[in-house]
Protein backbone atom coordinates (compact mmCIF):
# COMPACT_ATOMS: atom_id res chain seq x y z
CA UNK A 1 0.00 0.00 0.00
CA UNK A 2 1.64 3.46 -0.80
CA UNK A 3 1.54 6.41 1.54
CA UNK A 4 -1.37 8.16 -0.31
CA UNK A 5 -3.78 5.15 0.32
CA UNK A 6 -2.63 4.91 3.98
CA UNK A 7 -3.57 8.17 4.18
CA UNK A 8 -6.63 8.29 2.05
CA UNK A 9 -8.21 5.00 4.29
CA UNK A 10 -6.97 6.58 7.93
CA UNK A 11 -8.67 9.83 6.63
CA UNK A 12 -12.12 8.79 5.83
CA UNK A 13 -14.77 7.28 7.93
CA UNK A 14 -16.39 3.46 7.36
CA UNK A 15 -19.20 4.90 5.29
CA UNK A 16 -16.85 6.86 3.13
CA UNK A 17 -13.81 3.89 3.29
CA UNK A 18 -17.12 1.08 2.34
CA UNK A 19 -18.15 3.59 -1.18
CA UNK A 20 -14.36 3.52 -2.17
CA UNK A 21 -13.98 -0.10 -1.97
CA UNK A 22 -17.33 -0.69 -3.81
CA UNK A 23 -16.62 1.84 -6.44
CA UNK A 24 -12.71 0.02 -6.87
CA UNK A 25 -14.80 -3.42 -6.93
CA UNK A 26 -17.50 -1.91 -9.47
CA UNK A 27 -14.87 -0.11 -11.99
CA UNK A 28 -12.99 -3.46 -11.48
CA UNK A 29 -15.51 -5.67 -12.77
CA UNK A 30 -16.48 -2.91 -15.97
CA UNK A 31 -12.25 -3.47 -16.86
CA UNK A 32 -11.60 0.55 -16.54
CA UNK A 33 -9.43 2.66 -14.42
CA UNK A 34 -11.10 5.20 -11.80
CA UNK A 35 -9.36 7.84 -9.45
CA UNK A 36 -10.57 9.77 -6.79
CA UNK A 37 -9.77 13.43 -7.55
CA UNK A 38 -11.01 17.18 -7.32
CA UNK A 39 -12.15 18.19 -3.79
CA UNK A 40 -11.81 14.84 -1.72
CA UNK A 41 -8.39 14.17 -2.33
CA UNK A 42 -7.45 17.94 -2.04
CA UNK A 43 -8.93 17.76 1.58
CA UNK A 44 -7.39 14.66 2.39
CA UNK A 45 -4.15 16.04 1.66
CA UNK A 46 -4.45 18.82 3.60
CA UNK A 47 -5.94 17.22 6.61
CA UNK A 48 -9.98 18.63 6.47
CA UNK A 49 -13.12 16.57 6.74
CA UNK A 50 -14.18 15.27 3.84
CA UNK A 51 -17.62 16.31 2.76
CA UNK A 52 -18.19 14.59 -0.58
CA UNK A 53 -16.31 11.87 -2.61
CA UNK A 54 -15.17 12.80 -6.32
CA UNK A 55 -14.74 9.76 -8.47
CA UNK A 56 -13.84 10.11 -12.11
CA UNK A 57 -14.00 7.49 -14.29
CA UNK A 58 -12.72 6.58 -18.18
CA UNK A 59 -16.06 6.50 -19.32
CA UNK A 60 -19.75 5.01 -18.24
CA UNK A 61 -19.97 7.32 -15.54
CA UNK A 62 -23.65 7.45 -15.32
CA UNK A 63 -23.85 3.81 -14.74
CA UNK A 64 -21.06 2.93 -12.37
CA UNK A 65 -22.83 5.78 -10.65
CA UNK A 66 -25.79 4.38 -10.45
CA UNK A 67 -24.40 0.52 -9.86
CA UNK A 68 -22.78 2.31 -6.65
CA UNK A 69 -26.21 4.05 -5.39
CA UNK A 70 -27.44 0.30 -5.90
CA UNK A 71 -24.74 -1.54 -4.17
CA UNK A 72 -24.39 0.69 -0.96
CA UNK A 73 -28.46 1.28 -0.53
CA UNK A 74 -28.28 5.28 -1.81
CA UNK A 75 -29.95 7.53 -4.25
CA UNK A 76 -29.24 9.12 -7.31
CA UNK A 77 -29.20 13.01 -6.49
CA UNK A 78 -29.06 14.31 -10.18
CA UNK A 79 -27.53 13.55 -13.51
CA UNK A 80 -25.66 15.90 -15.60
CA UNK A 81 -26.52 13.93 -19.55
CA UNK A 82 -24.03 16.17 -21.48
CA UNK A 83 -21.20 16.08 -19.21
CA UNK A 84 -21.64 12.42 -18.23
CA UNK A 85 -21.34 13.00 -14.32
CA UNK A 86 -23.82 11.22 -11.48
CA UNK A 87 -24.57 12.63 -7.87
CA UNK A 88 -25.01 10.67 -5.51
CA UNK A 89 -26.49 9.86 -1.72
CA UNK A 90 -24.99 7.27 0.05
CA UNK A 91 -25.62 5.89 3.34
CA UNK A 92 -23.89 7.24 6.54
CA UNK A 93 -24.29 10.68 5.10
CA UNK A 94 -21.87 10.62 2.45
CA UNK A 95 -22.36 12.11 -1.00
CA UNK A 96 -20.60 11.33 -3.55
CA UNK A 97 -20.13 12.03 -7.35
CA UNK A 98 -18.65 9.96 -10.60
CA UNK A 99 -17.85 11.81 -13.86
CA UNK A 100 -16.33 10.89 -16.98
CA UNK A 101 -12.83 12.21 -17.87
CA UNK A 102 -13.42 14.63 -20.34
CA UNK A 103 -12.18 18.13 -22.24
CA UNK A 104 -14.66 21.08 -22.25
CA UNK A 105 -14.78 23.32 -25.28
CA UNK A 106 -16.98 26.57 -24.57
CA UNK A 107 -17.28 29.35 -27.61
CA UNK A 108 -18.65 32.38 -24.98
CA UNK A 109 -18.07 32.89 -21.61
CA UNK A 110 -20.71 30.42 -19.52
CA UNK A 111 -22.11 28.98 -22.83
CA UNK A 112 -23.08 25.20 -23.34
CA UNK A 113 -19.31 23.21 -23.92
CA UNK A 114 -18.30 20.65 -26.58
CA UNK A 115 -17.78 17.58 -24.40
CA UNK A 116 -15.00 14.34 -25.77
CA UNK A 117 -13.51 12.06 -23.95
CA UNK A 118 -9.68 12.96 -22.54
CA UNK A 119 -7.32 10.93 -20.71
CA UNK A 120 -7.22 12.09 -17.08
CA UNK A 121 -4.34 14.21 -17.22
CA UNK A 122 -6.27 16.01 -19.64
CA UNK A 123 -9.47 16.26 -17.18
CA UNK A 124 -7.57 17.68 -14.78
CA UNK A 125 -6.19 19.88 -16.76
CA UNK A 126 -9.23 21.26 -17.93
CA UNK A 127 -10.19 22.13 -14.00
CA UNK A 128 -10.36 25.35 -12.24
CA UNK A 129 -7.08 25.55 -9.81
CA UNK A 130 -4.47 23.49 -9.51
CA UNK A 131 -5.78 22.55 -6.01
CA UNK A 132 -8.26 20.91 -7.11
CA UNK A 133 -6.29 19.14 -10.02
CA UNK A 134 -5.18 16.23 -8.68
CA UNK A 135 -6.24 12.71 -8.65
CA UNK A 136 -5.46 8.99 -7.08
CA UNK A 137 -5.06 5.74 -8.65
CA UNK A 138 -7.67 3.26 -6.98
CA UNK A 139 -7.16 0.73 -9.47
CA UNK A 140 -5.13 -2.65 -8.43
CA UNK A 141 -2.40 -2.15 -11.12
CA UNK A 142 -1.38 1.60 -10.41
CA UNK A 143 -3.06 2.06 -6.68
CA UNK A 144 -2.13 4.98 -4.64
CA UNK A 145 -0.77 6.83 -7.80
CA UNK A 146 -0.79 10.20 -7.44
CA UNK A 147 -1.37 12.38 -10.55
CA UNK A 148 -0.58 15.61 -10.25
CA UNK A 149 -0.28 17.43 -13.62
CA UNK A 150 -0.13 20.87 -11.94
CA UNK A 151 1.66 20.70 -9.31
CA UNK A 152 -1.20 21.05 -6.75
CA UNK A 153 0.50 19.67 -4.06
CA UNK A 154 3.25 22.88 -3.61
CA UNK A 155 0.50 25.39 -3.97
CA UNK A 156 -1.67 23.39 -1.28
CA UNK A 157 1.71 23.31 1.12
CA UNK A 158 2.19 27.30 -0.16
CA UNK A 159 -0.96 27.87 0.42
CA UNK A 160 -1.59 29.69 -2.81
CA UNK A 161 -4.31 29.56 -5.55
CA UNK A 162 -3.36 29.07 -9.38
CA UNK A 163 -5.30 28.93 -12.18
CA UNK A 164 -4.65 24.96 -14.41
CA UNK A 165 -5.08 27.51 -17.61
CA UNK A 166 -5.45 31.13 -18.65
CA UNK A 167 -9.05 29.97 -19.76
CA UNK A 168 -10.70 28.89 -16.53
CA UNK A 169 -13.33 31.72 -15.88
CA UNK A 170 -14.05 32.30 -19.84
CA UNK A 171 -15.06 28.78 -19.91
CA UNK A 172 -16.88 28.73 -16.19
CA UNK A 173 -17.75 32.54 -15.15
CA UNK A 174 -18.95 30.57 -12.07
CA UNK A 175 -15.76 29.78 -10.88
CA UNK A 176 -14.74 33.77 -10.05
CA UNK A 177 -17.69 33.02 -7.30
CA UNK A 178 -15.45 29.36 -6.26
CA UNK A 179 -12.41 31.50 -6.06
CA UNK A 180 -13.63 33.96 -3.57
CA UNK A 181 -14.59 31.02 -1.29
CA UNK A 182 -11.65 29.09 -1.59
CA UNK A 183 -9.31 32.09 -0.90
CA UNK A 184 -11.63 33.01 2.51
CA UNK A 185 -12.21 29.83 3.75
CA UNK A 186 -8.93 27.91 2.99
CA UNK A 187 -7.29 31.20 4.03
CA UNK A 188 -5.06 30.80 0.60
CA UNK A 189 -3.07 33.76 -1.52
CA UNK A 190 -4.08 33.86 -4.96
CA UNK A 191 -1.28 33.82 -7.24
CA UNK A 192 -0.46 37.13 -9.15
CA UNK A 193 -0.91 35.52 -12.11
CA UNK A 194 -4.73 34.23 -11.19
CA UNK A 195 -5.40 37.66 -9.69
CA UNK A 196 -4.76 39.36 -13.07
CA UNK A 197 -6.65 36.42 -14.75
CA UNK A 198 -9.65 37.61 -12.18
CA UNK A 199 -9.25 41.22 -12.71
CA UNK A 200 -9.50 40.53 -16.12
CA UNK A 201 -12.88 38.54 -16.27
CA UNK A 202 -14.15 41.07 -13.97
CA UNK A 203 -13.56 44.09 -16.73
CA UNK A 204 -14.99 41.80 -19.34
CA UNK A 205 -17.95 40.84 -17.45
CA UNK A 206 -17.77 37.28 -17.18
CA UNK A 207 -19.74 37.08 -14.18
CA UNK A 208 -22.39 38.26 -16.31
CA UNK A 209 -23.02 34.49 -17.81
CA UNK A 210 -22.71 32.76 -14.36
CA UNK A 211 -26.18 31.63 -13.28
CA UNK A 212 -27.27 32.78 -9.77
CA UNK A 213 -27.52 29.44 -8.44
CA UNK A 214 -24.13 29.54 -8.93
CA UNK A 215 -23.55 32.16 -6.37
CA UNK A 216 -26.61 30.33 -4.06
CA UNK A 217 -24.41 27.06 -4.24
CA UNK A 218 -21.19 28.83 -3.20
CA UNK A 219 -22.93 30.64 -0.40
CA UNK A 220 -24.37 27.71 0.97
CA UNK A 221 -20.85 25.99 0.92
CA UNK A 222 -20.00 29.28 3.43
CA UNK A 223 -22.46 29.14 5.57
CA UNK A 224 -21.20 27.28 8.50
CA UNK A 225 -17.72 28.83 8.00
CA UNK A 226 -15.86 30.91 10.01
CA UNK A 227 -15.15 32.65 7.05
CA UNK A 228 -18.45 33.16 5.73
CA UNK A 229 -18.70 37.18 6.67
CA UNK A 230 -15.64 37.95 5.03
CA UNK A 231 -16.54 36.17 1.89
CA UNK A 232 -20.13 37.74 1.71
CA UNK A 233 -18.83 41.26 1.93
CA UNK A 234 -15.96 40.31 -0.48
CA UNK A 235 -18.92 39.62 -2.80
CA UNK A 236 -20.35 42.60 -2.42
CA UNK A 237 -18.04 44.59 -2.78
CA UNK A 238 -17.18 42.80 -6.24
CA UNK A 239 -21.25 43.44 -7.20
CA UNK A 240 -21.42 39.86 -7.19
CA UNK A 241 -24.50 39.63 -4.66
CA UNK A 242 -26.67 41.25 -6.96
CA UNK A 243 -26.91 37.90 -9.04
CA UNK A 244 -28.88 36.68 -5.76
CA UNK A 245 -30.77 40.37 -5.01
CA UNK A 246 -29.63 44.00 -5.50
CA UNK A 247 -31.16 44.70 -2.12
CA UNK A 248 -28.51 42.12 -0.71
CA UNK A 249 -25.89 45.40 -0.87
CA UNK A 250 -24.83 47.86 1.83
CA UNK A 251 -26.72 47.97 5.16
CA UNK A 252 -29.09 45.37 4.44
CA UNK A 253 -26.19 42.68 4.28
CA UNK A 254 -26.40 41.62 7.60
CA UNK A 255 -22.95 41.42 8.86
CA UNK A 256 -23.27 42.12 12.23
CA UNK A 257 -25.87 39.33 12.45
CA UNK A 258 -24.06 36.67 10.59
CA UNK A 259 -21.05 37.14 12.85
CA UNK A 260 -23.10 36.54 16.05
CA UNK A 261 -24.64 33.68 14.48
CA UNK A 262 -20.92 32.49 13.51
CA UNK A 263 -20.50 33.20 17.32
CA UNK A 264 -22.72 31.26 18.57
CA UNK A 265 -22.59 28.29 16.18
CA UNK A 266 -18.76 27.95 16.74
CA UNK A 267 -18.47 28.51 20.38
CA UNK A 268 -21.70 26.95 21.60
CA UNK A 269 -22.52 23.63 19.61
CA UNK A 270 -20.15 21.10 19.60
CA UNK A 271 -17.92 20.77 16.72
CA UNK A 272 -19.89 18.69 13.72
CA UNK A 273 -22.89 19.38 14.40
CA UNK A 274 -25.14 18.83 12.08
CA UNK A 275 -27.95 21.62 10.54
CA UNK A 276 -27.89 25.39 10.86
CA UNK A 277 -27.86 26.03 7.02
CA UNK A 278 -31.83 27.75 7.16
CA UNK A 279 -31.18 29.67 10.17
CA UNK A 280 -27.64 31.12 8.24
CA UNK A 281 -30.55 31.95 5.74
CA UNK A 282 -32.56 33.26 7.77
CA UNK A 283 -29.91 36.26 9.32
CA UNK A 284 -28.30 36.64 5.77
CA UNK A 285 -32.25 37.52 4.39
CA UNK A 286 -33.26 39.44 7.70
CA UNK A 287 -32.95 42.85 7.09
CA UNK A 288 -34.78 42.47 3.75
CA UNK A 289 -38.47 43.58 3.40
CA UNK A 290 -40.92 40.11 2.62
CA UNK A 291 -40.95 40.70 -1.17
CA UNK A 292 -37.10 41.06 -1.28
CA UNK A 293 -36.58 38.04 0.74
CA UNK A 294 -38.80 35.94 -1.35
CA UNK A 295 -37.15 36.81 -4.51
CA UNK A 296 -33.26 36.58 -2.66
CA UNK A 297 -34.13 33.07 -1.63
CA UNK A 298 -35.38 31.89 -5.61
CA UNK A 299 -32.00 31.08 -6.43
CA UNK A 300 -31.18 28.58 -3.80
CA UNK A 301 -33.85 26.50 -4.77
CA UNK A 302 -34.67 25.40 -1.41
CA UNK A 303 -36.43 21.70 -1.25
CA UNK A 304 -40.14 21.95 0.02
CA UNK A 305 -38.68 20.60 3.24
CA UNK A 306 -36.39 23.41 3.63
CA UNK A 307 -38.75 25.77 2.17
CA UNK A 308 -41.23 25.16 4.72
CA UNK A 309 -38.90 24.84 7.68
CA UNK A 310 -37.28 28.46 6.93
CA UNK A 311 -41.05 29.37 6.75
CA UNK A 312 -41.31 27.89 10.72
CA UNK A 313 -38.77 28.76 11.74
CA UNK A 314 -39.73 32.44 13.75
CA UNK A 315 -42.43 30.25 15.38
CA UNK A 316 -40.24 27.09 16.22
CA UNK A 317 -38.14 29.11 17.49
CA UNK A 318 -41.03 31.15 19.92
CA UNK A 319 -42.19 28.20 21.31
CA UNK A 320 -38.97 26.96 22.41
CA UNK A 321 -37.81 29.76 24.43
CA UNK A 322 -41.58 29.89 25.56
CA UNK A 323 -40.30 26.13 27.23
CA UNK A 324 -36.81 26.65 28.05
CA UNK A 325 -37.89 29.97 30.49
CA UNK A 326 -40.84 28.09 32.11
CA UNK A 327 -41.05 28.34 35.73
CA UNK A 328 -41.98 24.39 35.34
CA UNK A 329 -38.26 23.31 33.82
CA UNK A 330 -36.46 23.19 37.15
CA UNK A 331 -34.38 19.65 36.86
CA UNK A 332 -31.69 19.31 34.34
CA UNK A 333 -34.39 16.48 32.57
CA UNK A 334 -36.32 18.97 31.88
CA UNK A 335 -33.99 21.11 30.33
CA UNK A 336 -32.70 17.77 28.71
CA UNK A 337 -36.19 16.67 27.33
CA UNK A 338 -37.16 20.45 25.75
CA UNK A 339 -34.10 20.25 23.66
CA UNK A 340 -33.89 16.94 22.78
CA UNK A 341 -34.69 16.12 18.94
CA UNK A 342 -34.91 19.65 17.92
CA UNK A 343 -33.68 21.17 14.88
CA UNK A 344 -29.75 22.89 15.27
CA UNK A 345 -31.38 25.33 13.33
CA UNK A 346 -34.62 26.04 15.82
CA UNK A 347 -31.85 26.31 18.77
CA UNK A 348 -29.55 28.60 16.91
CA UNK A 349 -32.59 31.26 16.01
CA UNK A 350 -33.44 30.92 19.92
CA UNK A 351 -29.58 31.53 20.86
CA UNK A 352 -29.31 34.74 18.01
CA UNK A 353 -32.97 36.14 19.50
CA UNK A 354 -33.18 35.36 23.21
CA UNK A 355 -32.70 37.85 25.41
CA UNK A 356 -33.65 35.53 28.21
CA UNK A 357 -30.44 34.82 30.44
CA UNK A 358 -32.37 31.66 31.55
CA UNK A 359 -32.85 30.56 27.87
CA UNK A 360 -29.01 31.06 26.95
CA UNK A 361 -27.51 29.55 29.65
CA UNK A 362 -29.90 26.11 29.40
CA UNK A 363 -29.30 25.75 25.86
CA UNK A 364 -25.37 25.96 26.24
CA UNK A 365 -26.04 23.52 29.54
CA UNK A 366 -27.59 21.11 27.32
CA UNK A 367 -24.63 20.93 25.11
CA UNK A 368 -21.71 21.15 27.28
CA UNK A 369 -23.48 19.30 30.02
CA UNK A 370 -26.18 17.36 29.28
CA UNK A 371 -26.20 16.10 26.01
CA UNK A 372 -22.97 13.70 27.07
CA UNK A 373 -23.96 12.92 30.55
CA UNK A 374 -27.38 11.49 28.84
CA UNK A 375 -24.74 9.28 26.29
CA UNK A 376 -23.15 7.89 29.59
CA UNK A 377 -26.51 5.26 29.64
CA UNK A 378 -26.14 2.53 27.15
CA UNK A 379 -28.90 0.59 25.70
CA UNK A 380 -26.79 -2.26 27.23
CA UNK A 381 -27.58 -1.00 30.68
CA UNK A 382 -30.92 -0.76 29.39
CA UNK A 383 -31.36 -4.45 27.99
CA UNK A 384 -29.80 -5.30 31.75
CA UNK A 385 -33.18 -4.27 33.41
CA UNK A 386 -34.97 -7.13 31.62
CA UNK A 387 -36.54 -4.64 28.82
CA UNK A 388 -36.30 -6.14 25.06
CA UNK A 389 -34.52 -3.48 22.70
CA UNK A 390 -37.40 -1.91 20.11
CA UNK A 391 -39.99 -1.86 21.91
CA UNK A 392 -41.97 1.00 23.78
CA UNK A 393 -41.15 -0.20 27.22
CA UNK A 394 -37.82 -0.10 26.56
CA UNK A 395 -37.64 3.59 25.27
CA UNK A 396 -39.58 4.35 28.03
CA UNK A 397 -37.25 2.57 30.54
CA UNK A 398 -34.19 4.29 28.61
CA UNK A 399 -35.88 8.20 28.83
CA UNK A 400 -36.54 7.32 32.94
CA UNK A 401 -32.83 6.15 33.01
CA UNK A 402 -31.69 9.08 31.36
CA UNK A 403 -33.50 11.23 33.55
CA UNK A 404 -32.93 9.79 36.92
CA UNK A 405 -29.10 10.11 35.73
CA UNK A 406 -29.45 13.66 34.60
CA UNK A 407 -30.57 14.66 38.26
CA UNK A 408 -28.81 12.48 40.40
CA UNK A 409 -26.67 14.92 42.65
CA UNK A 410 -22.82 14.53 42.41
CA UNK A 411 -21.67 12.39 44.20
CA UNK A 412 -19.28 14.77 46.90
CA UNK A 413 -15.32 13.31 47.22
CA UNK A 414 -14.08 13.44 50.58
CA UNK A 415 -10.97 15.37 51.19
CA UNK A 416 -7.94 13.05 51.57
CA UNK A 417 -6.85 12.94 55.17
CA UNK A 418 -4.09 15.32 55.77
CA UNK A 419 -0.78 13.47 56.29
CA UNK A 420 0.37 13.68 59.80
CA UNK A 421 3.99 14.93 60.28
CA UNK A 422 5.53 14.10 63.39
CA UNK A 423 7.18 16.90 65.42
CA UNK A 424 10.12 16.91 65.98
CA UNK A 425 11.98 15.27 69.64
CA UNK A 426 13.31 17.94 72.72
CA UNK A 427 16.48 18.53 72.71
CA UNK A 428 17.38 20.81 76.40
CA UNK A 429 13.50 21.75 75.51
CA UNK A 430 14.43 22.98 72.43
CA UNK A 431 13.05 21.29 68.93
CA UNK A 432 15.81 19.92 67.18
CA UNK A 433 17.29 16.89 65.47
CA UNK A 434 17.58 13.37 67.13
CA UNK A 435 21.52 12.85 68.04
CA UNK A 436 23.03 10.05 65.76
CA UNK A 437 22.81 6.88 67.50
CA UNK A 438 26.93 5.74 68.00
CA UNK A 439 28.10 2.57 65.64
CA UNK A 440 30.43 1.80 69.10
């Protein structure tokens, strides 16, 4: 095994380490070669969590895609026809995506490309920075291979941002949005070269052809960054955030806001977490009047799930600070029960517009308190009662457990004894040392 698959298989999680094997088994079996690349193994490299697996494959992308959804249990996300590429949802949370290796050939800036097949040094090639232009071997033959055409791996130890050609926002205007992330939340330096290359597409108006779901997608990507604030006002300052609304300019980007909810999100909820995208969307949109909001929030194409839980959200969020400051919640349970199985993104609109000292200081209880003391009672200690697993006495017998642990007083330490020195003998009345004994 080389170092890069050492790496790659300590770096992901079972879920993630289970849709590499299947997808090395699957392009196996179909007799072509298939690499893990763009995104994925950039953050493995540089040490991140991985949030979505890249696979790119010589060709049939669509249906080892689709034989790998089928294999694992997942779903088929979307499918991109002309550019050959699958998304995927995989068990365990993972997402994942296969593509074809393939040249793009685009006659206007954003317009519909000529697609052909390419060799994978010519697919990465064809990328946006050299970051993101790498890829690893997975098959048996040249495993843990590390492609590298650009030399991604000394701007990702530089820390710097270069462009794989001098065509990459002519052919993708969407990738001047990309850029702005990457260079706020990786904390990277673009290269000079890349900055004149932006400059440039700026004064020509490339931008122009990017779609605003473009800009939605990116801004999504932000929104549980640290680095999200800086980014959005780097946007507007750009007269990028118009693609989403003109109102979404000067006072009425909510900066202030968004940096409390950063706050709060970093600082309060444990780290991985899951949620908090809609209440993000609900600061970012907050200072706009209703018809400005609706028409901001078209472009991210919220699901009717979403949709209807940003809708909720105001009153969610009512009713649970209308709980957490009842005179009735007086046992850590309580506290406990009200917040257990609510949405991250319910709490965080209660911990951005509470001004209940009560209310704060429960919810950050239940996190740095709580929430692991109730995880100290297994379903083992549970089964030990004489309960069977899946059924309602048992949850029942594991929520009284919970609770009777939640409330159960410390348990006080005695002191240890202090150690008893002996004082030292009379000498003439005097303390002093005890006269040597004589060896005579």
């Amino acid at each position: 095994m080389s170092d890069y698959m050492f790496v790659l298989e300590s770096h992901l999680d079972a879920s993630q380490n289970r849709a590499v094997e299947e997808m090395k088994r699957i392009a196996t079996e179909a007799g072509m070669n298939v690499w893990l690349a763009g995104g994925s193994l950039r953050d493995v490299l540089r040490g991140a969590a991985i949030r979505d697996l890249d696979f790119t494959v010589e060709r049939d992308a669509l249906k080892a895609g689709k034989a790998l959804a089928a294999a694992l249990g997942g779903r088929v996300v979307s499918e991109d026809a002309l550019k050959r590429g699958i998304e995927l949802e995989l068990p365990g949370n993972t997402a994942a995506s296969v593509s074809n290796a393939r040249t793009e050939k685009y006659s206007r800036p954003g317009g519909k490309p000529q697609i052909a097949p390419a060799t994978i040094h010519e697919d990465l090639l064809r990328r946006d920075f050299t970051i993101n232009a790498m890829a690893l071997a997975l098959n048996r033959g040249s495993r843990g291979l590390l492609i590298d055409p650009g030399n991604g791996q000394a701007d990702l130890l530089g820390k710097e941002l270069r462009a794989t050609n001098p065509y990459i926002f002519f052919d993708d205007p969407a990738r001047i949005f990309r850029l702005i992330r990457f260079e706020h939340a990786l904390g990277f330096q673009l290269a000079p070269r890349l900055r004149s290359q932006l400059e440039n597409a700026m004064i020509e108006g490339y931008f122009a052809g990017a779609p605003a779901t473009a800009l939605a997608c990116e801004i999504k990507a932000l929104a549980l960054d640290a680095s999200a604030v800086p980014a959005l006002e780097a946007y507007e300052r750009m007269g990028l955030l118009k693609a989403i609304s003109p109102a979404l300019a000067g006072a009425k980007l909510n900066s202030a806001g968004l940096a409390k909810f950063e706050k709060l999100l970093h600082t309060v909820l444990p780290p991985g977490t899951p949620g908090g995208w809609l209440a993000f969307l609900s600061i970012l949109t907050e200072k706009l009047s209703a018809r400005e909001r609706a028409e901001a929030l078209k472009p991210f194409d919220l699901p009717k799930a979403e949709a209807d839980g940003l809708k909720q959200l105001e009153a969610s969020g009512k009713k649970l600070e209308s709980t957490l400051k009842s005179a009735r919640v007086t046992r850590p349970s309580h506290v406990y029960e009200a917040l257990a199985g609510i949405s991250t993104d319910v709490v965080l609109m209660v911990l951005y517009t509470s001004a209940q000292r009560v209310v704060q200081d429960r919810i950050r209880a239940y996190y740095q308190k709580y929430l692991g003391q109730a995880q100290e009672i297994t379903e083992e200690q549970v089964v030990a009662t004489g309960v069977k697993p899946g059924t309602p006495k048992f949850d029942k017998a594991l929520k009284t457990m919970v609770a009777a642990h939640l409330n159960a007083r410390p348990r006080k330490v005695p002191p240890p004894e202090p150690e008893v020195v002996p004082a030292p003998p009379m000498i003439n009345g005097r303390p002093g040392r005890k006269p040597a004994q004589s060896n005579a």
